[in-house]
Protein backbone atom coordinates (compact mmCIF):
# COMPACT_ATOMS: atom_id res chain seq x y z
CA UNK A 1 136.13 123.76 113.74
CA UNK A 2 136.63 120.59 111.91
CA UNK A 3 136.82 117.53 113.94
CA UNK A 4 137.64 113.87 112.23
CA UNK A 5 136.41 110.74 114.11
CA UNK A 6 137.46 107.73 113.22
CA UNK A 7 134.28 105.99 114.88
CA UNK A 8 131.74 104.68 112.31
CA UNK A 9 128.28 106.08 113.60
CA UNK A 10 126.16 105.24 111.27
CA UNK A 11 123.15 103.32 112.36
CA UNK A 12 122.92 98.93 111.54
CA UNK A 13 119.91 97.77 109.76
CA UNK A 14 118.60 95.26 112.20
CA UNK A 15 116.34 92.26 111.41
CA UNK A 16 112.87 92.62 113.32
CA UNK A 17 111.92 89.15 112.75
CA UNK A 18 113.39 86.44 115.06
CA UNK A 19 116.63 85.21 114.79
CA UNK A 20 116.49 81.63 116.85
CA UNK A 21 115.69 80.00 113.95
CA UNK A 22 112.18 78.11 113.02
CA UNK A 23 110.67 76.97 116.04
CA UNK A 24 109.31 73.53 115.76
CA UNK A 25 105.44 73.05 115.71
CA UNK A 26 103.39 72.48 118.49
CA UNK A 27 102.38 68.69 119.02
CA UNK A 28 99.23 67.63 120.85
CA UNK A 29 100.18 64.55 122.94
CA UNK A 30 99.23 62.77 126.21
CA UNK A 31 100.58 65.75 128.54
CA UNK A 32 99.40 68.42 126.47
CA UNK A 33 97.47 70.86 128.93
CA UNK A 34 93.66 71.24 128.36
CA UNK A 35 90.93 72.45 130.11
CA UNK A 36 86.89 73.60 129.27
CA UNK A 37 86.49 75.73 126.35
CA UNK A 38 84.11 78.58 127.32
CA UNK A 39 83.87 80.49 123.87
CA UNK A 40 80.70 80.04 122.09
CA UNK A 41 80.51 77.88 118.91
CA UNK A 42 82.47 79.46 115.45
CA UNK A 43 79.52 80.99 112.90
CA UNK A 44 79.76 77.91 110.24
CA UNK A 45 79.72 75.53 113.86
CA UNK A 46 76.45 76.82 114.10
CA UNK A 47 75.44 77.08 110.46
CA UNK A 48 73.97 73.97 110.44
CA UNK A 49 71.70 74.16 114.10
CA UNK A 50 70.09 77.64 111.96
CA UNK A 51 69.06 75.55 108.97
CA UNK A 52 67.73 72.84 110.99
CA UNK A 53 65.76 75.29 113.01
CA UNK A 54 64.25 76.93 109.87
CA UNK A 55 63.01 73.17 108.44
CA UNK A 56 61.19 72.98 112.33
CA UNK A 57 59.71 76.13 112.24
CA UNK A 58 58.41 75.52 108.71
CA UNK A 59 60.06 78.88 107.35
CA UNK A 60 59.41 78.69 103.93
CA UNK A 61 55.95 78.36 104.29
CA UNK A 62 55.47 81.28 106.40
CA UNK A 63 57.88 83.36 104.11
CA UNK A 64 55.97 82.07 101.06
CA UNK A 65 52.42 83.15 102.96
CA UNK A 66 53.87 86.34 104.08
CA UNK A 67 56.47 88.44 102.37
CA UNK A 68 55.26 90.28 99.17
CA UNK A 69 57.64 89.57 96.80
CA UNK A 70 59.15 92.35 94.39
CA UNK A 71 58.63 92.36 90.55
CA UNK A 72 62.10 91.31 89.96
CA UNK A 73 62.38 87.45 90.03
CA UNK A 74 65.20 86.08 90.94
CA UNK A 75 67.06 82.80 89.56
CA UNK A 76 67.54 81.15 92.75
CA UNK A 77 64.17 82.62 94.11
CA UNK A 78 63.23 85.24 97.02
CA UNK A 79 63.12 82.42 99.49
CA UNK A 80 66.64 81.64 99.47
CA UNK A 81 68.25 85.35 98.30
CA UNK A 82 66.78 86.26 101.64
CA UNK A 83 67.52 83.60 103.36
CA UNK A 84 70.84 83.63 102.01
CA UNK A 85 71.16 87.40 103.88
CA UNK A 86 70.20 85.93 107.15
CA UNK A 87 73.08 83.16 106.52
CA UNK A 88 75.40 85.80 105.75
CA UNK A 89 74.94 88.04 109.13
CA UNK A 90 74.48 84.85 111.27
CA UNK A 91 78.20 84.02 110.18
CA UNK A 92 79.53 87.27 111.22
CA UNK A 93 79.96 89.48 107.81
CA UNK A 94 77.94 92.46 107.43
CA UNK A 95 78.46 93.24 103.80
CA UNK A 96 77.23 91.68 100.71
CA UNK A 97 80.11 91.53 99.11
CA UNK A 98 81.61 89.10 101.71
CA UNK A 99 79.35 86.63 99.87
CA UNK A 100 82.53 86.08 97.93
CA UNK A 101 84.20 84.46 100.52
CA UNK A 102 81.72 81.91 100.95
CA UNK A 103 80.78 81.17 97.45
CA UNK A 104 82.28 77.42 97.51
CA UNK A 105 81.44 76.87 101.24
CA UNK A 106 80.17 73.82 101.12
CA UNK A 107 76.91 74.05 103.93
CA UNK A 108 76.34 77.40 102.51
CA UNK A 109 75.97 75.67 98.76
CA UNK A 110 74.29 72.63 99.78
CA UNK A 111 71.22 74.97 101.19
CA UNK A 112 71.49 76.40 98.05
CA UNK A 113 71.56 73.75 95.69
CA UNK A 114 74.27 74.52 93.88
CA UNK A 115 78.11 74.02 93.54
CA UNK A 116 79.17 77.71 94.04
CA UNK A 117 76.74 80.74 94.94
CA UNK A 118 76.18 83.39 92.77
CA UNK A 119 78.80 86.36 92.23
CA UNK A 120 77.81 89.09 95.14
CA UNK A 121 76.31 91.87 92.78
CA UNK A 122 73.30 89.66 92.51
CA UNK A 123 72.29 90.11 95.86
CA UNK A 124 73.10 93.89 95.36
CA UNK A 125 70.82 94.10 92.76
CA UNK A 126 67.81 92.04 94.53
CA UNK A 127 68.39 94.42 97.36
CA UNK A 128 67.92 97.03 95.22
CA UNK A 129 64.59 96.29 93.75
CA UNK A 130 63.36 95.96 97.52
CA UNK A 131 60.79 98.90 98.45
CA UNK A 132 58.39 99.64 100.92
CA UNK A 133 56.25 96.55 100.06
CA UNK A 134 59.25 94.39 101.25
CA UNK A 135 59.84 96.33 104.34
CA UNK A 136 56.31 96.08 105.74
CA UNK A 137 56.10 92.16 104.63
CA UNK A 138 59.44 91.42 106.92
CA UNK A 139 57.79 92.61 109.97
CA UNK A 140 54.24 90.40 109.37
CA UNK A 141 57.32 87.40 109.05
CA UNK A 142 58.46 87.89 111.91
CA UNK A 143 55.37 87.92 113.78
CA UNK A 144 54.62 84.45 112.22
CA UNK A 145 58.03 83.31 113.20
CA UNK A 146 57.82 84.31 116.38
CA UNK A 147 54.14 82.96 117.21
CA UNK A 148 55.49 79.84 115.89
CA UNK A 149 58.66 79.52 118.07
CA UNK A 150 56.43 80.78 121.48
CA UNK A 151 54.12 78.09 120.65
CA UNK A 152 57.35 75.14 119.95
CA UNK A 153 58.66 76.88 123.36
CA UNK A 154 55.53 76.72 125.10
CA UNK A 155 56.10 80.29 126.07
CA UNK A 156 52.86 82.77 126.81
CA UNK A 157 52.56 86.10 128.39
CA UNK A 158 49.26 88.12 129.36
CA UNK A 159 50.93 91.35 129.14
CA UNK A 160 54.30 92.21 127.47
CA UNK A 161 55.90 95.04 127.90
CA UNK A 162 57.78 97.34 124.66
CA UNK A 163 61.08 98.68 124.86
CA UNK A 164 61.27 101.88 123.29
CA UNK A 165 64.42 102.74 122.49
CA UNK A 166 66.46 104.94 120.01
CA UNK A 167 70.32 104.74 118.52
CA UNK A 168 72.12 106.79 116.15
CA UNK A 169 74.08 105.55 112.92
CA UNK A 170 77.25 108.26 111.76
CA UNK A 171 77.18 109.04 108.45
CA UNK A 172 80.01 109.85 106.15
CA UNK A 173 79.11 111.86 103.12
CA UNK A 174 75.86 113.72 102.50
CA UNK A 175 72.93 111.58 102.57
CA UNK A 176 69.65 112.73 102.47
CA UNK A 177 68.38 113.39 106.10
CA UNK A 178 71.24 113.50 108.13
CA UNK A 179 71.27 116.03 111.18
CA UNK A 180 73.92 116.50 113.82
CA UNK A 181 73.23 115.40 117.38
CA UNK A 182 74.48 113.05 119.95
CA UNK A 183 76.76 111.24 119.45
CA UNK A 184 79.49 109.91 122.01
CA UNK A 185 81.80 107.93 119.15
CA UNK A 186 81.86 110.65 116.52
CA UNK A 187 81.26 113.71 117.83
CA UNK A 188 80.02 116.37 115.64
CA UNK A 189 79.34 113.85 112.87
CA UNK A 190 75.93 113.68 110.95
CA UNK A 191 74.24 111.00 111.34
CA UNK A 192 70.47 109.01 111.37
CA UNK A 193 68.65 108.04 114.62
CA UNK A 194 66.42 104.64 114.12
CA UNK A 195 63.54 104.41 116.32
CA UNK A 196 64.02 100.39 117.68
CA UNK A 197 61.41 98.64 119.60
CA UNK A 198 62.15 95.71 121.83
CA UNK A 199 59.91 92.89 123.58
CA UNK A 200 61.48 93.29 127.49
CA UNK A 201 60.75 89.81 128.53
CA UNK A 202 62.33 87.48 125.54
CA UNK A 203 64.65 90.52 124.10
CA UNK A 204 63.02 90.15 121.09
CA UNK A 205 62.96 92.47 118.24
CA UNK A 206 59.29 93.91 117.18
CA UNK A 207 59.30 96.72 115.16
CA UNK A 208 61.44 99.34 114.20
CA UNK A 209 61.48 103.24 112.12
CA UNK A 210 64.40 104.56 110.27
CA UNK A 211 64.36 108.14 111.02
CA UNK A 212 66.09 111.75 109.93
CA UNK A 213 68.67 112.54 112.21
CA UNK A 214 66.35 115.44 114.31
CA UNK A 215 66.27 114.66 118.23
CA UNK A 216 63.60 112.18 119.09
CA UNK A 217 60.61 113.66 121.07
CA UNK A 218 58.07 112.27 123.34
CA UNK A 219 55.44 112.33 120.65
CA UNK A 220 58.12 110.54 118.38
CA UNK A 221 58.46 107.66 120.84
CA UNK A 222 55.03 106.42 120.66
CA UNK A 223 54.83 103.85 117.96
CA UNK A 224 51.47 103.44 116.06
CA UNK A 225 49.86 100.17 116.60
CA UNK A 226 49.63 99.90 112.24
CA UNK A 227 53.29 100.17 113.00
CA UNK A 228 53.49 97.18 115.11
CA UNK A 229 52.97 93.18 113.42
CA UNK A 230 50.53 91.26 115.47
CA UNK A 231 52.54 88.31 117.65
């Protein structure tokens, strides 16, 4: 049975956004409320305090004493395309191709020396001619670095003590290597499981080995002292 309604049901296309109107901007005046700011200081705040500390340390020295530099030579030089890295993570991105939004920053391209930085594939293709030359150099810098900064700090220890520790990193795809195992935020994932090692008393990182994904083993924990730079 037919029934004929005169009552329009159909549903009314309503507007999400907010219908009061433009609201007037906020003014900072005499009574505006303030208080303590307790968040730490933005990445580019701090840009500046990082290149300053490098220049007291005396960084490119001890990179240019230090790091074995690849065959491929860079137009800017290895100094600053790794430096250039470090500036990168310190600001908060974790790619290289976020080096686009920072080509015209302008403390980012005064350390460089230049108006704009190079396009990102650059440092793609540095990092790419990196081998294991490069990766047992960084570890000899940082041993530098840091007996440098203990002796600035006036900070000694007779005994330290190593944190050995281990972490896993999920993979997506088929890489070379990768196991299944734990892990609590992707279970059932493949993944790799770095062997880290830690100085307890400054937090410090020492040494580290990227390994397969296999579960770590008591003989796999102990580090080899050729492993480990000389503070």
């Amino acid at each position: 049975m037919v029934k004929h309604r005169n009552k329009d049901i159909t549903e009314r296309c309503t507007s999400k956004g907010d219908s009061r109107g433009n609201p007037e901007a906020s003014k900072i005046s005499a009574s505006t409320h303030y208080e303590t700011c307790r968040e730490h200081l933005s990445p580019f705040g701090g840009l500046l305090a990082l290149i300053k500390f490098l220049d007291v340390i005396e960084f490119e020295a001890v990179f240019e004493g230090s790091y074995h530099k690849p065959e491929r030579e860079p137009q800017l030089g290895h100094y600053r395309m790794v430096v250039g890295i470090v500036l990168l993570l310190f600001i908060g991105f974790n790619r290289l191709w976020h080096f686009s939004y920072i080509r015209f920053d302008s403390v980012v391209s005064g350390f460089f020396r230049v108006v704009c930085l190079p396009i990102a594939s650059t440092f793609w293709r540095y990092v790419d001619s990196l081998g294991i030359n490069q990766s047992q150099s960084v570890p000899r810098v940082m041993g530098v670095v840091r007996e440098r900064v203990w002796q600035l700090g006036g900070i000694s220890y007779k005994r330290i003590h190593a944190d050995v520790d281990t972490t896993v990193e999920t993979l997506y795809g088929g890489p070379q290597g990768g196991r299944k195992g734990h892990n609590t935020a992707h279970r059932g994932k493949k993944g790799y499981r770095p062997l880290l090692c830690f100085i307890q008393e400054t937090r410090e990182y020492l040494v580290g080995k990227l390994r397969s994904g296999e579960t770590v083993s008591l003989s796999g924990m102990l580090l080899n002292r050729c492993d480990i730079a000389d503070p």
